[in-house]
Protein backbone atom coordinates (compact mmCIF):
# COMPACT_ATOMS: atom_id res chain seq x y z
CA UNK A 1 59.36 160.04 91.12
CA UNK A 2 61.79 158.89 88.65
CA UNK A 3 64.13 160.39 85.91
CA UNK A 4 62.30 160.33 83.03
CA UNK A 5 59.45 161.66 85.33
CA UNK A 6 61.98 164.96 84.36
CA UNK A 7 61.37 167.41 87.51
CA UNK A 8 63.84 170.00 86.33
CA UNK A 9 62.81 173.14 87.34
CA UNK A 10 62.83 171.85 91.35
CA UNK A 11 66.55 170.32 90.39
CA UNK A 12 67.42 174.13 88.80
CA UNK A 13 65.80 175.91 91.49
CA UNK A 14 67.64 174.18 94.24
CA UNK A 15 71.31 173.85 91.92
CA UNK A 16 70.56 177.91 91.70
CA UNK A 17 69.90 178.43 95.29
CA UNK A 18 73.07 176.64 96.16
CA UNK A 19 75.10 178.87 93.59
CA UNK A 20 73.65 181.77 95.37
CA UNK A 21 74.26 180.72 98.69
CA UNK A 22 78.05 179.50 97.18
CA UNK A 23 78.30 183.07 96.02
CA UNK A 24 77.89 184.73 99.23
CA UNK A 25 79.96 182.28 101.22
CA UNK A 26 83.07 183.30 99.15
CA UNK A 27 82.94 186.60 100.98
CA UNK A 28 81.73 184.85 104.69
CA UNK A 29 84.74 182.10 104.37
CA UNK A 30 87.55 184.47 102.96
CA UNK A 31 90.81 181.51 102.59
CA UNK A 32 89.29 179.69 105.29
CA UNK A 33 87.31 176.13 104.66
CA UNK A 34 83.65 175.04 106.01
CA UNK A 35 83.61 171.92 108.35
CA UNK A 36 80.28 171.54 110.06
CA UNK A 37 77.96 173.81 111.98
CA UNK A 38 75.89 173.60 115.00
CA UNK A 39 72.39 173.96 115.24
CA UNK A 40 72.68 177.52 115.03
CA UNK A 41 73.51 177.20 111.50
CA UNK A 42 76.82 178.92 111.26
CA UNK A 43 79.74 176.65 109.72
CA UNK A 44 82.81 176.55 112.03
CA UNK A 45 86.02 176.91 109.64
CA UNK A 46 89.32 176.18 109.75
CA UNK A 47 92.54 176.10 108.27
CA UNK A 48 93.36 173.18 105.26
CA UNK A 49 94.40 170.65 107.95
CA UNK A 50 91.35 168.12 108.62
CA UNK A 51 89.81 165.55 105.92
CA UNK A 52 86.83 167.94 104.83
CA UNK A 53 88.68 170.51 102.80
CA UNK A 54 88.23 169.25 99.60
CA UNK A 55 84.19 169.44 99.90
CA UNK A 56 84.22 173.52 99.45
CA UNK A 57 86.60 173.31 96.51
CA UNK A 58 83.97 170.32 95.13
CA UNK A 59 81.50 172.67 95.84
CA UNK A 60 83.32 175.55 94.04
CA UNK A 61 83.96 173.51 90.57
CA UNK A 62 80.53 172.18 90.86
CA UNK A 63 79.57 175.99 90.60
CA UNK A 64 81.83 177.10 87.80
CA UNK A 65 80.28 173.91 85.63
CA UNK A 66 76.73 174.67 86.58
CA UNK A 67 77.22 178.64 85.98
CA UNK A 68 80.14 179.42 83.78
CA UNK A 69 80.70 182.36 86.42
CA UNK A 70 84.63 182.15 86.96
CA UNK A 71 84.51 183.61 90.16
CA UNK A 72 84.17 180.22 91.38
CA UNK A 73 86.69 178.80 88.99
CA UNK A 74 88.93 181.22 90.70
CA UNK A 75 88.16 180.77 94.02
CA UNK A 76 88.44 177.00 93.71
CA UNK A 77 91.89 177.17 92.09
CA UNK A 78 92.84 178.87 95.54
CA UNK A 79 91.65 175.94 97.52
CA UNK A 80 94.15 174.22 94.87
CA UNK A 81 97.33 176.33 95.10
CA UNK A 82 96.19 175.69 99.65
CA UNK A 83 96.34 171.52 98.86
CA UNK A 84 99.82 172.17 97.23
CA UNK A 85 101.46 173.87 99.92
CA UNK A 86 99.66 170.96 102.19
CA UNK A 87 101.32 168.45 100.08
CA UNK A 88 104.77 170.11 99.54
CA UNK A 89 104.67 170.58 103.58
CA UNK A 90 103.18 166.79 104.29
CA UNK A 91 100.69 168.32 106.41
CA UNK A 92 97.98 165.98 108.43
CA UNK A 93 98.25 163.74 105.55
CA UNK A 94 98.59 160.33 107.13
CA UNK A 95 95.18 159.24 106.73
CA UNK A 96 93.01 157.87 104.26
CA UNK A 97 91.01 160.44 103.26
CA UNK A 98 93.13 161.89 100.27
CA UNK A 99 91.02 161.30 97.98
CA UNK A 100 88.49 163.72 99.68
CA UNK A 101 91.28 166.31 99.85
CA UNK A 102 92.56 166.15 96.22
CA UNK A 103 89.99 163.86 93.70
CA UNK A 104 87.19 167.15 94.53
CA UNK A 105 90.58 169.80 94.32
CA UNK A 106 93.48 169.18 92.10
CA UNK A 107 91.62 166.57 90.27
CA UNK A 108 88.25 168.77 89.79
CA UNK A 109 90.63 171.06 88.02
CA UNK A 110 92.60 168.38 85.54
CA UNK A 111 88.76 166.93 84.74
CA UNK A 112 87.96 170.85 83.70
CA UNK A 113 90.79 172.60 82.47
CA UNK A 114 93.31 170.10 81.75
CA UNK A 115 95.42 172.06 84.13
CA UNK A 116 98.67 169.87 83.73
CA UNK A 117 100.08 171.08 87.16
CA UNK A 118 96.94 170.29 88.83
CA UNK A 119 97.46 166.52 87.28
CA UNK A 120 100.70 166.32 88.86
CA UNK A 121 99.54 167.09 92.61
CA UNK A 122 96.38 164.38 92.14
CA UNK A 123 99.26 161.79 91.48
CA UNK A 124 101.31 163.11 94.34
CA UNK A 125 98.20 163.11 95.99
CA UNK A 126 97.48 159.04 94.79
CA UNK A 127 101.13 158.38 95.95
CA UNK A 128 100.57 159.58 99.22
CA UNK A 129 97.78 157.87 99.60
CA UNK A 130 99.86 154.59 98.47
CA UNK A 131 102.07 155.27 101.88
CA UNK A 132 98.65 153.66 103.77
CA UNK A 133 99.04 150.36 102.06
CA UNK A 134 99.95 147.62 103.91
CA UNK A 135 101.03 144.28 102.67
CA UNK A 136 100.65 141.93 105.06
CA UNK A 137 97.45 142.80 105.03
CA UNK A 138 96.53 143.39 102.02
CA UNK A 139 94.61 146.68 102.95
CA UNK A 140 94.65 150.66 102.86
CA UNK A 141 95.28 151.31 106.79
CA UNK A 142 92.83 153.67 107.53
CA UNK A 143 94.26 156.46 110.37
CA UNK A 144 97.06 156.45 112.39
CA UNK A 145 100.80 155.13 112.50
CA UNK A 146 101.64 151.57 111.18
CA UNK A 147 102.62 150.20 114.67
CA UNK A 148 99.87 151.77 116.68
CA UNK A 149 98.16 148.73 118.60
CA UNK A 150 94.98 149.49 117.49
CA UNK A 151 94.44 151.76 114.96
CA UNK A 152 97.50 149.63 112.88
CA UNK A 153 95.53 147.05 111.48
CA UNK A 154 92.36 149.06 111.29
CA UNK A 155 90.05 149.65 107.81
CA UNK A 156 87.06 151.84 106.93
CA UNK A 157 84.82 151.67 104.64
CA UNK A 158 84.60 155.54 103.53
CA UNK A 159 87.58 154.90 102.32
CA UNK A 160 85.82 153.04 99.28
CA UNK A 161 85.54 157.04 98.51
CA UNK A 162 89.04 157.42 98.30
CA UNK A 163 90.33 153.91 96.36
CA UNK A 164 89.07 155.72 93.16
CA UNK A 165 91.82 158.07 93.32
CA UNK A 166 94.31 155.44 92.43
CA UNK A 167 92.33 154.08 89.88
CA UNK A 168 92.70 157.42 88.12
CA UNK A 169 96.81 157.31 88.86
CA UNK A 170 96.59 154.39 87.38
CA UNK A 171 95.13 155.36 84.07
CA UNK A 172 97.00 158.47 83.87
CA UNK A 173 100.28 156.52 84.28
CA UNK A 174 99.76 152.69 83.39
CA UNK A 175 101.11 152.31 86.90
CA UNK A 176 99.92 148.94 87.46
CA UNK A 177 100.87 149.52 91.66
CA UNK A 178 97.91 152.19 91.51
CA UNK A 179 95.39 149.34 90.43
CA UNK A 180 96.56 146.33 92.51
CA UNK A 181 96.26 148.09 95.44
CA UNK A 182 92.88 149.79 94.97
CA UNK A 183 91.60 146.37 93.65
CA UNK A 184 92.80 144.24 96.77
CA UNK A 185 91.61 146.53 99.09
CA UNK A 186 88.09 146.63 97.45
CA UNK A 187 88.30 143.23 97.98
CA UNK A 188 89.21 143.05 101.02
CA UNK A 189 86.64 145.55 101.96
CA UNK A 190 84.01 143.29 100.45
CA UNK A 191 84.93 140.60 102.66
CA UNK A 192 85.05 142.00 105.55
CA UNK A 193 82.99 145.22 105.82
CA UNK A 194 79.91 143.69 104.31
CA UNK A 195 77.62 141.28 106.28
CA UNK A 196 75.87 138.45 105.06
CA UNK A 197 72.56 140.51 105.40
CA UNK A 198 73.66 143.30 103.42
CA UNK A 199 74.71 145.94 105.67
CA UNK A 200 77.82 146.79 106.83
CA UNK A 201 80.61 147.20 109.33
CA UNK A 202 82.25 150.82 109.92
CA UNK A 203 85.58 149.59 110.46
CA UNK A 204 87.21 146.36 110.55
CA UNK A 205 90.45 145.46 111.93
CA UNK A 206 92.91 142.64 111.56
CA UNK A 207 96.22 141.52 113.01
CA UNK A 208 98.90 143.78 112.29
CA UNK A 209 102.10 141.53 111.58
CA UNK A 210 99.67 138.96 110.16
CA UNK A 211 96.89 140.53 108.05
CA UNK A 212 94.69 137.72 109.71
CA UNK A 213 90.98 138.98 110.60
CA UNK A 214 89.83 139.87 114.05
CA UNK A 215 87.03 141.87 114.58
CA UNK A 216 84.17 143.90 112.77
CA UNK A 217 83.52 147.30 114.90
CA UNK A 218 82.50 150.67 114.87
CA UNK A 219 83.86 154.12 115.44
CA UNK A 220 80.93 156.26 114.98
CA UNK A 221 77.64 153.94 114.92
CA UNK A 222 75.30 153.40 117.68
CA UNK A 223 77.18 149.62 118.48
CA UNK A 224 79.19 147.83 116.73
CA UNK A 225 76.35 145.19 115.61
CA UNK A 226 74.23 148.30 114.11
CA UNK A 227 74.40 149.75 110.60
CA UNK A 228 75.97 153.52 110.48
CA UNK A 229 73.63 155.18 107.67
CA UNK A 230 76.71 157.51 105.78
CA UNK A 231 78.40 154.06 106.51
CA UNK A 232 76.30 152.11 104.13
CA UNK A 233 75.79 155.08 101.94
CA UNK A 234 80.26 155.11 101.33
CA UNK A 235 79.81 151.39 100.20
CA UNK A 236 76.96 151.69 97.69
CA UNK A 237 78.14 154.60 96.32
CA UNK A 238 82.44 153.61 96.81
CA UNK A 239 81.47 149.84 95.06
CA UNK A 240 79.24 151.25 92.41
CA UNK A 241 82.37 153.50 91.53
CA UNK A 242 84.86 150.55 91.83
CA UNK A 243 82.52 148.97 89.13
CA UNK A 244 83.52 151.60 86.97
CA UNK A 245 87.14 152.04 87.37
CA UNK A 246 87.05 147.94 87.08
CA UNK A 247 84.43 146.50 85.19
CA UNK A 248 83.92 143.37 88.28
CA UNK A 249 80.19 142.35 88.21
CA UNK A 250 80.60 141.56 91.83
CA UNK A 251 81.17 145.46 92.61
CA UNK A 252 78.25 146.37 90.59
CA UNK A 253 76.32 143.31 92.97
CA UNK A 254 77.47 144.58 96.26
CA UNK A 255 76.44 147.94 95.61
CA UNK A 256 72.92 147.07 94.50
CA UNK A 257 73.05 144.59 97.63
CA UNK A 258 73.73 147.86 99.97
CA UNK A 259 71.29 150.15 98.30
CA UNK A 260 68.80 147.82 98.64
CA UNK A 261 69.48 147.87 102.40
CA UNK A 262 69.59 151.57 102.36
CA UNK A 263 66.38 151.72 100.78
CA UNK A 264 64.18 148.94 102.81
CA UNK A 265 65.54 150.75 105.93
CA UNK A 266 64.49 154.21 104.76
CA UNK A 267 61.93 156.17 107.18
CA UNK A 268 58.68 157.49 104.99
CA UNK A 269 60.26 160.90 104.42
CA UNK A 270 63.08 159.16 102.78
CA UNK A 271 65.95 160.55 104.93
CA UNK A 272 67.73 158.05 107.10
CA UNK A 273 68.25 158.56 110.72
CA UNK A 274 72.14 158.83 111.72
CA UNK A 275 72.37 154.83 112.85
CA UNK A 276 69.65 152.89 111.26
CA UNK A 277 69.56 150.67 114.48
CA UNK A 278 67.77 154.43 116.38
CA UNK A 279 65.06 154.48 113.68
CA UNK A 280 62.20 156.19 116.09
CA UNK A 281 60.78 159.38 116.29
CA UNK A 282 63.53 162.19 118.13
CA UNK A 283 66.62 161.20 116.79
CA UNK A 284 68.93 162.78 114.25
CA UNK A 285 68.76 162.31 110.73
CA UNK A 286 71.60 162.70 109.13
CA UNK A 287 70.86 164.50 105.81
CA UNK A 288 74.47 164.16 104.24
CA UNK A 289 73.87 160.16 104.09
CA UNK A 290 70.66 160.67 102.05
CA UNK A 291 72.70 162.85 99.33
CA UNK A 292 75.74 160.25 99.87
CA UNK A 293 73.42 157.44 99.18
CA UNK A 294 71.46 159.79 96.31
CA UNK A 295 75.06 159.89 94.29
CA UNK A 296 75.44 156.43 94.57
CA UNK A 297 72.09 155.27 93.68
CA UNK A 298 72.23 157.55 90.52
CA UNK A 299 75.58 156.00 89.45
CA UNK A 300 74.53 152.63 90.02
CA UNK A 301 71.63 153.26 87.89
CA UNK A 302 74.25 154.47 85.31
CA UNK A 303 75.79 150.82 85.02
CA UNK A 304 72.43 148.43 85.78
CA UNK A 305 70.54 146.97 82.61
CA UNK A 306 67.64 148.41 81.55
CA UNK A 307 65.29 145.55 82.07
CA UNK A 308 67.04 144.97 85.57
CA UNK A 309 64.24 144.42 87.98
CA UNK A 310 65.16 146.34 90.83
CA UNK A 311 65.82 148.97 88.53
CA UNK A 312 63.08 151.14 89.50
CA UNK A 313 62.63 150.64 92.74
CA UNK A 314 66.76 152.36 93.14
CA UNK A 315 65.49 154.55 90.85
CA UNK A 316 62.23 156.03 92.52
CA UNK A 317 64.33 155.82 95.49
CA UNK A 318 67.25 158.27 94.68
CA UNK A 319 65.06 160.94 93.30
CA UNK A 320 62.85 160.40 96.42
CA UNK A 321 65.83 161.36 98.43
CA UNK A 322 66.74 164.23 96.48
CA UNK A 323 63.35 165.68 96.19
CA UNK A 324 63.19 165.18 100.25
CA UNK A 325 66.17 166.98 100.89
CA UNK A 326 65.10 169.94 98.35
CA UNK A 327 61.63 169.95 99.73
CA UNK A 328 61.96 169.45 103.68
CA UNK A 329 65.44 169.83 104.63
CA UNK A 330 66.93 172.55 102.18
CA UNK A 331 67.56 176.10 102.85
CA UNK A 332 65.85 177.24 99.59
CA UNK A 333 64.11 180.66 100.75
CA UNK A 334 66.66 181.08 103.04
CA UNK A 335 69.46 184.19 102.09
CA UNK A 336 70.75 184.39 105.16
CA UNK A 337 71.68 180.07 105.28
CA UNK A 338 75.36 178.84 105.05
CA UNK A 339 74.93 175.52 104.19
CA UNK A 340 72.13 174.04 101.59
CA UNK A 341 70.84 171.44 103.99
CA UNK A 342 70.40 170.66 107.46
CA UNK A 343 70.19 167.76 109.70
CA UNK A 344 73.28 166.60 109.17
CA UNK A 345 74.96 164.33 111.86
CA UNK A 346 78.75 164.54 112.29
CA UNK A 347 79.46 162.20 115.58
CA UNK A 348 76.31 161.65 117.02
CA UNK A 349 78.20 159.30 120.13
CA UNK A 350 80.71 162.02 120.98
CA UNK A 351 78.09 164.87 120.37
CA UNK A 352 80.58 166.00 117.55
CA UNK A 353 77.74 168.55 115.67
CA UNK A 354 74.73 165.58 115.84
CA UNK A 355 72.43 168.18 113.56
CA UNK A 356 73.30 170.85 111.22
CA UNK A 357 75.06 171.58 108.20
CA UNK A 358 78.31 169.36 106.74
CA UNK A 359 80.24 170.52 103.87
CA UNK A 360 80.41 166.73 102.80
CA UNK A 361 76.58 167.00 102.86
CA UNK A 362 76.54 169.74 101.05
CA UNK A 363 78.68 168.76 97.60
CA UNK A 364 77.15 165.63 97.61
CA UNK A 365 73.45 167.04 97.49
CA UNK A 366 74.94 169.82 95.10
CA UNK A 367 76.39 166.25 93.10
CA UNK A 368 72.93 164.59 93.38
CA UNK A 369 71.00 167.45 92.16
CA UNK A 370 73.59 168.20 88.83
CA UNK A 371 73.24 164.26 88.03
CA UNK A 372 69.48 164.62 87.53
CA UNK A 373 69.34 167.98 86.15
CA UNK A 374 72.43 168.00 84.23
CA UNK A 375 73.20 164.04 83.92
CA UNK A 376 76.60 165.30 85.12
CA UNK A 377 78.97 163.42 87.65
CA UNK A 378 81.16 164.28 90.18
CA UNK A 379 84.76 164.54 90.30
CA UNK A 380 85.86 160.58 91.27
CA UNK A 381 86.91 159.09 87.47
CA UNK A 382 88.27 160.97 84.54
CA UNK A 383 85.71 162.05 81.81
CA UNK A 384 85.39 164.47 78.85
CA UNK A 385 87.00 168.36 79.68
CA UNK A 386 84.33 170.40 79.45
């Protein structure tokens, strides 16, 4: 399938099941945020404290854009007025993943309504995430304390998800900071994190009061040689995206390079296992790196020539995907579902939720599915209000 092979009414059938389902998780979740759920299908949630709030608020705007229903515009600016108090308390904010807390929150809410105090907390979101860079380096540290012996000179390539943030500070300022650093560490990401054979590293770590390069590893893949499949789906997608904010050809390459990967490894429903090195019938899938990798594919496909030839083999790909998930791992038909699709992993290794719903899995599929039947985008670069 492709997208001028136009399969809209599966796209608006699953977008509308998801609204549903949306709807009736306002009143399940109350102020509360969906992490992840165990097999039995019921999303464990928590307080605004871990790196996966910002999915349900994606989720939310996603909602109000698709339906006009301002329910959900409501309910999302509540997730917004929860990341401000996070912010003006500097809660569990040293990390990387601010971008996943505020581009899908405070900056889902600028992109909409113009909402000019919603703008300010993105950029005191972007500076926040500026306290991760470290010069020596050269790099956006991904978790811990500066001096801590290991974690200190650690990166990770989700964060490729979170650069674009500061890309957008940048614009919205002509802060040139916000663009040197997202650029270097893109770079430095593309080093290091991507192997000569087109797949990539989780994490990669490098001497702390030299920036020099030690070791490529991983934190939640099978070994540190294998390829971790929402891994590889943050660097097609998180380079395809850099492309954008940039205009470097050699993004736009390295994304292509990684889908390709993505795609030659794919099993024949079209849904990658959770390590790609554990392809074999019994282990977990993990559904939330097919809609990942979906997004990325689709926005890749957005920058490639026409007449590019691996064009439509990305292409048949990404719709593939989508279609997969909508046909054999949604929860269209379902009422009674919290999430839209299952067979998720979380942390396979440390039997973190290995299969059932993610709320990461969710707003990207939700993402996928209003590219194709909307051509809309996500939330990760400026674009038109609406």
């Amino acid at each position: 399938m492709k997208r001028n092979e136009r399969n809209d009414s599966m796209w608006k059938r699953a977008i509308e099941d998801a609204v549903t389902k949306t709807r009736a998780n306002l009143l399940r979740f109350g102020e509360q945020f969906p992490h992840v759920s165990e097999a039995d299908g019921v999303y464990q949630l928590q307080d605004n404290s871990d790196w996966t709030e910002g999915f349900w608020g994606g989720i939310l705007w996603l909602c109000y854009e698709y339906s006009g229903d301002r329910a959900f515009a409501e309910a999302a600016k509540k997730t917004v007025a929860s990341f401000r108090q996070r912010m003006e308390n500097n809660f569990q904010l040293n990390h990387h993943d601010i971008g996943f807390l505020y581009s899908l929150s405070s900056g889902a809410q600028w992109i909409i309504e113009r909402d000019e105090a919603a703008r300010r907390l993105t950029l005191q979101a972007a500076e926040t995430l500026m306290r991760r860079w470290r010069p020596k380096g050269q790099y956006l540290q991904a978790w811990g304390r500066e001096d801590d012996p290991d974690d200190g000179g650690r990166i990770i390539i989700d964060c490729l998800l979170n650069v674009p943030l500061l890309h957008w500070a940048f614009r919205q300022t002509g802060d040139s900071r916000y663009r040197d650093v997202a650029v270097s560490h893109t770079d430095k990401s593309r080093k290091y994190l991507i192997r000569g054979d087109d797949s990539s590293y989780h994490t990669f770590h490098f001497a702390r009061d030299t920036g020099y390069p030690l070791r490529g590893n991983t934190f939640q893949g099978e070994h540190d040689g294998s390829v971790w499949s929402r891994g590889q789906a943050w660097g097609l997608y998180g380079f395809a995206l850099a492309y954008v904010n940039t205009g470097n050809e050699a993004y736009l390459e390295t994304s292509r390079r990684l889908a390709n990967y993505f795609i030659a490894n794919l099993p024949n429903d079209h849904v990658p296992y959770w390590d790609f090195a554990v392809a074999e019938e019994g282990a977990y899938r993990d559904s939330s790196a097919a809609a990942i990798a979906a997004c990325g594919m689709l926005e890749l496909l957005d920058r490639l020539s026409p007449g590019h030839p691996d064009r439509s083999a990305i292409e048949t790909a990404a719709c593939s995907m989508v279609q997969s998930l909508a046909e054999r791992y949604s929860t269209i038909g379902d009422a009674d579902a919290q999430g839209f699709i299952r067979h998720g992993a979380y942390h396979v290794k440390r039997g973190l939720s290995p299969d059932g719903f993610m709320i990461w899995g969710d707003y990207f599929y939700l993402e996928a599915l209003m590219r194709l039947e909307r051509r809309s985008r996500g939330y990760w670069y400026e674009r038109p209000a609406t």
